[in-house]
C-alpha atoms as a PDB file:
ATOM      1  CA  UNK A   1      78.697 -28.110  29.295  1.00  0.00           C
ATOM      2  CA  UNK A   2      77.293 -29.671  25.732  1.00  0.00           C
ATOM      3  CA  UNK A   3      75.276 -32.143  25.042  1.00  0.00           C
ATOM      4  CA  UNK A   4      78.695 -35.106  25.020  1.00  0.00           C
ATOM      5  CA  UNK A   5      79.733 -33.948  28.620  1.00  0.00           C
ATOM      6  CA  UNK A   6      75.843 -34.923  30.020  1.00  0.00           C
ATOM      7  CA  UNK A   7      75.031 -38.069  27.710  1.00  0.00           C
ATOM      8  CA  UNK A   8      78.430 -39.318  28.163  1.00  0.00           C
ATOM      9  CA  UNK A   9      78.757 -42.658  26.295  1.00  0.00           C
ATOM     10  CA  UNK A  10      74.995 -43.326  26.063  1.00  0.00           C
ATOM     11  CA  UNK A  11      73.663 -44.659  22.932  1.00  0.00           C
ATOM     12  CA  UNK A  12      71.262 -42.251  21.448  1.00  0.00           C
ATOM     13  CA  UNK A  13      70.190 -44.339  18.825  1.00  0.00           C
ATOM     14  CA  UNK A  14      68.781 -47.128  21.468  1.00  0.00           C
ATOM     15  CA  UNK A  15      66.775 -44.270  23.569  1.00  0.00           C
ATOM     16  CA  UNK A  16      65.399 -43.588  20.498  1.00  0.00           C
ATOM     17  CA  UNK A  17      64.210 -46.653  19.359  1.00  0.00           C
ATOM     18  CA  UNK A  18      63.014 -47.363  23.251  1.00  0.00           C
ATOM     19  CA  UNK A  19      61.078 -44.637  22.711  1.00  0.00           C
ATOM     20  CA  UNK A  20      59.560 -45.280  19.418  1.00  0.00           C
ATOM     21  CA  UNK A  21      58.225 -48.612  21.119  1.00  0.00           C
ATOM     22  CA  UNK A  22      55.803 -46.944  23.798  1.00  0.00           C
ATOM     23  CA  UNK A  23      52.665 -47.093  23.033  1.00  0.00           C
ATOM     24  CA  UNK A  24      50.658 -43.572  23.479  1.00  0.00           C
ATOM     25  CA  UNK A  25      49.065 -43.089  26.742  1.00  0.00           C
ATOM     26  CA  UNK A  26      51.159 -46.006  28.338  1.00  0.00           C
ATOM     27  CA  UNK A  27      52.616 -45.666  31.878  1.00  0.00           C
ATOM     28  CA  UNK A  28      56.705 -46.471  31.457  1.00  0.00           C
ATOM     29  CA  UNK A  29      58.194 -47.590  34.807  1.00  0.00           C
ATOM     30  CA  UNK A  30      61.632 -48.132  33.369  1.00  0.00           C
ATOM     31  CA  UNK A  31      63.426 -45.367  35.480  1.00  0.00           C
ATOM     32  CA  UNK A  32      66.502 -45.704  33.262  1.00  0.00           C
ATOM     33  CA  UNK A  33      64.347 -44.781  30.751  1.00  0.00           C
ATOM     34  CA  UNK A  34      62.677 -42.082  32.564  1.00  0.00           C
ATOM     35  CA  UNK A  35      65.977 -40.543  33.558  1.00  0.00           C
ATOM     36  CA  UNK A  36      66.975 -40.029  29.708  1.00  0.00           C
ATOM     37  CA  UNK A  37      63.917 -38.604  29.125  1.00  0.00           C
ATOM     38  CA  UNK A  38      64.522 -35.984  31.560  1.00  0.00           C
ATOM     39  CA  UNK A  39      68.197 -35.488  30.813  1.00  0.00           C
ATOM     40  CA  UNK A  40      67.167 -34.532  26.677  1.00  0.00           C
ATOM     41  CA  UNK A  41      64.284 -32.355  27.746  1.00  0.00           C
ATOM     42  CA  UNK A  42      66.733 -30.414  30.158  1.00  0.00           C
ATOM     43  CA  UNK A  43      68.810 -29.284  27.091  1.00  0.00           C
ATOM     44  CA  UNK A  44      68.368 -25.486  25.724  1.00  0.00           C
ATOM     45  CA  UNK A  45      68.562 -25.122  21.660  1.00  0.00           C
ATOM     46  CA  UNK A  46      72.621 -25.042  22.137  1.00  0.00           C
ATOM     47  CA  UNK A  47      72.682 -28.428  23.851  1.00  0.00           C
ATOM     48  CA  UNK A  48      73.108 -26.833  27.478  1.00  0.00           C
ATOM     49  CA  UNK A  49      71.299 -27.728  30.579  1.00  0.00           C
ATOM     50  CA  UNK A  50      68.693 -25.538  31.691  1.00  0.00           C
ATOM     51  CA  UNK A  51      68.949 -25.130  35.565  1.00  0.00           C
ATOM     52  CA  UNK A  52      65.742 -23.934  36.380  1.00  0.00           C
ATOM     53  CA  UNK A  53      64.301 -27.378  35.275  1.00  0.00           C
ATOM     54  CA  UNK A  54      66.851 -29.126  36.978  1.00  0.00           C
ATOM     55  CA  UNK A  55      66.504 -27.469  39.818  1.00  0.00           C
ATOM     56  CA  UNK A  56      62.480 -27.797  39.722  1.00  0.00           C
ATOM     57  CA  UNK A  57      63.067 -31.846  38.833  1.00  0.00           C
ATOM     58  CA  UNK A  58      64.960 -32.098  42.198  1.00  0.00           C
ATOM     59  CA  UNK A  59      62.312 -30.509  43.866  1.00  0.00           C
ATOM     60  CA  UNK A  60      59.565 -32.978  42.093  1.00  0.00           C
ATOM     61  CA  UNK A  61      61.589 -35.636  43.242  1.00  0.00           C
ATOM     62  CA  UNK A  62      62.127 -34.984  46.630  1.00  0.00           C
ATOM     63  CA  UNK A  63      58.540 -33.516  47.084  1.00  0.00           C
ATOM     64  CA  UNK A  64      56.503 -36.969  45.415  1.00  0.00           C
ATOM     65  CA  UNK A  65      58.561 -39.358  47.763  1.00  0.00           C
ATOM     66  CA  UNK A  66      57.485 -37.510  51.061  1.00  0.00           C
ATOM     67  CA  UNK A  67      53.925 -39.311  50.883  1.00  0.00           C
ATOM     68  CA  UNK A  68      51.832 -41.694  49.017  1.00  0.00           C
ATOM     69  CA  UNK A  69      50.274 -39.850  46.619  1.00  0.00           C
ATOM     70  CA  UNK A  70      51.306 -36.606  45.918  1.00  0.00           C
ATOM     71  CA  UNK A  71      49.164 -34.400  43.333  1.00  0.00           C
ATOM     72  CA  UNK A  72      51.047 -30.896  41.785  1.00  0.00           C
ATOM     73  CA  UNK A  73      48.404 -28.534  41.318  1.00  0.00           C
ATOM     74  CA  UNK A  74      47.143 -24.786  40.401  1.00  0.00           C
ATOM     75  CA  UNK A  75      44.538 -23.606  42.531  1.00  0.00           C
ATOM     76  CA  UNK A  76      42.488 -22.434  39.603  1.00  0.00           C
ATOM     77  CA  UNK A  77      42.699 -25.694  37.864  1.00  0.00           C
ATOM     78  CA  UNK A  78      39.041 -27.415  37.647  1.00  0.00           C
ATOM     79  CA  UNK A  79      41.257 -30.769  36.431  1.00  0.00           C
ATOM     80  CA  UNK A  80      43.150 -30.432  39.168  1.00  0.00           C
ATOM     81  CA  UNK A  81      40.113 -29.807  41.303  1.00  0.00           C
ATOM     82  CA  UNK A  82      38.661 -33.151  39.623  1.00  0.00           C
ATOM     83  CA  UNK A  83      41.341 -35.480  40.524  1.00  0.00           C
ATOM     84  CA  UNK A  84      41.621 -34.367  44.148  1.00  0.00           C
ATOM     85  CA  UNK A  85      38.057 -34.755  44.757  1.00  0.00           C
ATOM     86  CA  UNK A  86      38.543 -38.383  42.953  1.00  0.00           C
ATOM     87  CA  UNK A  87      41.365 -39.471  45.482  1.00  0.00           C
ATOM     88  CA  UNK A  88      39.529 -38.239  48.641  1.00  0.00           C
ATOM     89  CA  UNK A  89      36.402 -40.094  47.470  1.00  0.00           C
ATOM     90  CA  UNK A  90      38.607 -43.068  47.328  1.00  0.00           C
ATOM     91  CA  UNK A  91      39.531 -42.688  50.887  1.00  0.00           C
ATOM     92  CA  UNK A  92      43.186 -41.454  50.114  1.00  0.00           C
ATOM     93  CA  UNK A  93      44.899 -38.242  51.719  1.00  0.00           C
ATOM     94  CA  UNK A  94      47.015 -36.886  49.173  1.00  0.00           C
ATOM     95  CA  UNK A  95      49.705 -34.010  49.920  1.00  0.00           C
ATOM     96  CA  UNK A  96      48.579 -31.061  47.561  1.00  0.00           C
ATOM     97  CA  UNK A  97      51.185 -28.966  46.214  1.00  0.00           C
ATOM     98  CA  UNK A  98      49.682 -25.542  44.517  1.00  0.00           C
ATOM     99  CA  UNK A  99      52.132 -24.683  42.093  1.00  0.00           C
ATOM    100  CA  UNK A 100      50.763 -21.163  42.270  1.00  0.00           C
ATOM    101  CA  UNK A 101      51.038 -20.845  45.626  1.00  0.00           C
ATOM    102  CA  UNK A 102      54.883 -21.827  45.769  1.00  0.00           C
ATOM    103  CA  UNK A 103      57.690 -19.491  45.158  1.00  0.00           C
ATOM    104  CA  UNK A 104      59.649 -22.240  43.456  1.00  0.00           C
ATOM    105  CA  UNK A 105      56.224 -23.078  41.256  1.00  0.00           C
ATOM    106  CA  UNK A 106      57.364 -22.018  37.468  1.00  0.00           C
ATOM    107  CA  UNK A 107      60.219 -23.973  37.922  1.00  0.00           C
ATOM    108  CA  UNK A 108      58.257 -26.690  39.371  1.00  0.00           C
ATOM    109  CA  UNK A 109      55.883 -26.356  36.522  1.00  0.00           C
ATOM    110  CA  UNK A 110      58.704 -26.634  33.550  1.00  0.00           C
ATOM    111  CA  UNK A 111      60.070 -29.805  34.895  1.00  0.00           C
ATOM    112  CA  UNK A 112      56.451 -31.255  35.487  1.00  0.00           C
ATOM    113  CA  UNK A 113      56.120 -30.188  31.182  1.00  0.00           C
ATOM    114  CA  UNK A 114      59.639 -32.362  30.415  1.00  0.00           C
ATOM    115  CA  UNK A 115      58.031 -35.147  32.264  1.00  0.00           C
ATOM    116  CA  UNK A 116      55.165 -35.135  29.521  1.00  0.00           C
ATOM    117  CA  UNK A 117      52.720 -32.961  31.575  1.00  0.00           C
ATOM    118  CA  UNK A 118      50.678 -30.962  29.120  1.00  0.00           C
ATOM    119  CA  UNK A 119      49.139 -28.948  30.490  1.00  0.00           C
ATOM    120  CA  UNK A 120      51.674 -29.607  33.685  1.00  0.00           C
ATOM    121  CA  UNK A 121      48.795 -30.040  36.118  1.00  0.00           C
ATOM    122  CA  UNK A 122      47.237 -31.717  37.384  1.00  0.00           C
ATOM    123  CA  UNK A 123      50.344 -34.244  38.153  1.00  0.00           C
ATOM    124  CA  UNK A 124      50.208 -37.337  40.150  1.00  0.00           C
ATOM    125  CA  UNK A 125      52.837 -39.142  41.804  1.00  0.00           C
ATOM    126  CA  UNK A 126      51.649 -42.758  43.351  1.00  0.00           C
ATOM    127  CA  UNK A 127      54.721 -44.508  45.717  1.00  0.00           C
ATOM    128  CA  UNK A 128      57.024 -42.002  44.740  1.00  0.00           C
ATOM    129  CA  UNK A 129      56.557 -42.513  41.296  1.00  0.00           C
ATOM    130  CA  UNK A 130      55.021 -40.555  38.385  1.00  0.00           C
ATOM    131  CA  UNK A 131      51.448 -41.659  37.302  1.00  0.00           C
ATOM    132  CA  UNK A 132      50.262 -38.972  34.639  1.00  0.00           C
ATOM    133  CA  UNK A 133      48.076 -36.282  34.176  1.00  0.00           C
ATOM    134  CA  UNK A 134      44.536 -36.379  34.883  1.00  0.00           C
ATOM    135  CA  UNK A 135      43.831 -38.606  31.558  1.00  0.00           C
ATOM    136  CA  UNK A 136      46.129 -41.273  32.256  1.00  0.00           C
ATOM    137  CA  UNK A 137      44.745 -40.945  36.513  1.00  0.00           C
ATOM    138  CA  UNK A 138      40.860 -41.597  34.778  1.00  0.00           C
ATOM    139  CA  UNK A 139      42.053 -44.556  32.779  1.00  0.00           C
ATOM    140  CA  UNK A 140      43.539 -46.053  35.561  1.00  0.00           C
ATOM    141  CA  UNK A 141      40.514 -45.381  37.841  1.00  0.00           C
ATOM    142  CA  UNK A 142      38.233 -46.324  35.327  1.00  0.00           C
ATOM    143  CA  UNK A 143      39.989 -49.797  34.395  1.00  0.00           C
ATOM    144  CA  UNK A 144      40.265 -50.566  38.214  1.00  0.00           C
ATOM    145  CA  UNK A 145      44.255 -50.475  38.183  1.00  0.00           C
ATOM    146  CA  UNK A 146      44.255 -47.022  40.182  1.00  0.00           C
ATOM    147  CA  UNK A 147      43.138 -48.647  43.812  1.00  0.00           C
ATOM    148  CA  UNK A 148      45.824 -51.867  43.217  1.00  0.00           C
ATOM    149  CA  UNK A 149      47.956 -49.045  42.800  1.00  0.00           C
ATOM    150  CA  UNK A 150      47.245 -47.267  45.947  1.00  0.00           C
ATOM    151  CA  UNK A 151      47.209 -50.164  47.706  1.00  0.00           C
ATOM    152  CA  UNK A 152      50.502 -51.469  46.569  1.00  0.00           C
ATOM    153  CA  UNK A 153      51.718 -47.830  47.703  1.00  0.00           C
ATOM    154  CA  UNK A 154      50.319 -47.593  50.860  1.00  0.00           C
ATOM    155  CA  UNK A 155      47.539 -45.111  50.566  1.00  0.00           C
ATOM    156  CA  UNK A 156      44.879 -47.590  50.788  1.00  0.00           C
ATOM    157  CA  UNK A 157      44.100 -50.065  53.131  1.00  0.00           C
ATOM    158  CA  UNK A 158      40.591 -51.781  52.595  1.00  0.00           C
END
């Protein structure tokens, strides 16, 4: 499969000029936008799709809709460590998934990296959609958009 059987008739020329319009550190919500993001970071060198992050974006996916908030972690990770302690001081009850506790967790952790995670954890999904890393999570706590956020989703009442 190359790189005209997955784009299709999309016009490569606009994604790239979408792109050169975010501004760094911004959260897009556009999930077109999103989606062709994650369909040119799934290409190998030859233009093929790698599986493994295909596979570990459906897993993302389905795993970040099942609740609220949903945080990928590492166990080791004092960042990750961080921004749970920041949502359960908030009130919120995240689900926690340990990358390096999961058998499925490198795969997990590659499609987490096309997403923009670097380093891939912490990651934090908010209504089923992703939020960023543990800078962008600060900002928003620290500008007061994080608790509209968790309210709009759900995860916060008061």
């Amino acid at each position: 499969m190359g790189i005209d059987t997955i784009f299709g008739d999309l016009d490569l020329d606009s994604l790239c000029t979408d792109i050169s319009r975010v501004e760094p550190y911004s959260h897009v919500t556009n999930s077109e936008f999103n989606f062709n993001i994650i369909l040119i970071n799934n290409l190998d060198i030859n233009g093929e799709t790698n599986e493994n992050s295909i596979f570990g974006m459906d897993r993302i996916t389905r795993l970040a809709s099942q609740k609220a908030v949903v945080i990928f972690s590492k166990s080791s990770c004092c960042m990750s460590h961080a921004i749970k302690r920041l949502f359960y001081e908030q009130g919120v009850s995240p689900m926690i998934h340990e990358l390096d506790e999961d058998s499925k967790g490198r795969e997990m952790e590659w499609a987490l990296m096309m997403l923009g995670c670097n380093p891939a954890v912490p990651a934090v999904f908010i209504g089923g959609k992703f939020v960023g890393s543990a800078n962008t999570v600060m900002t928003l706590h620290l500008n007061g958009s994080l608790k509209r956020m968790l309210k709009d989703a759900g995860a916060l009442w008061l």
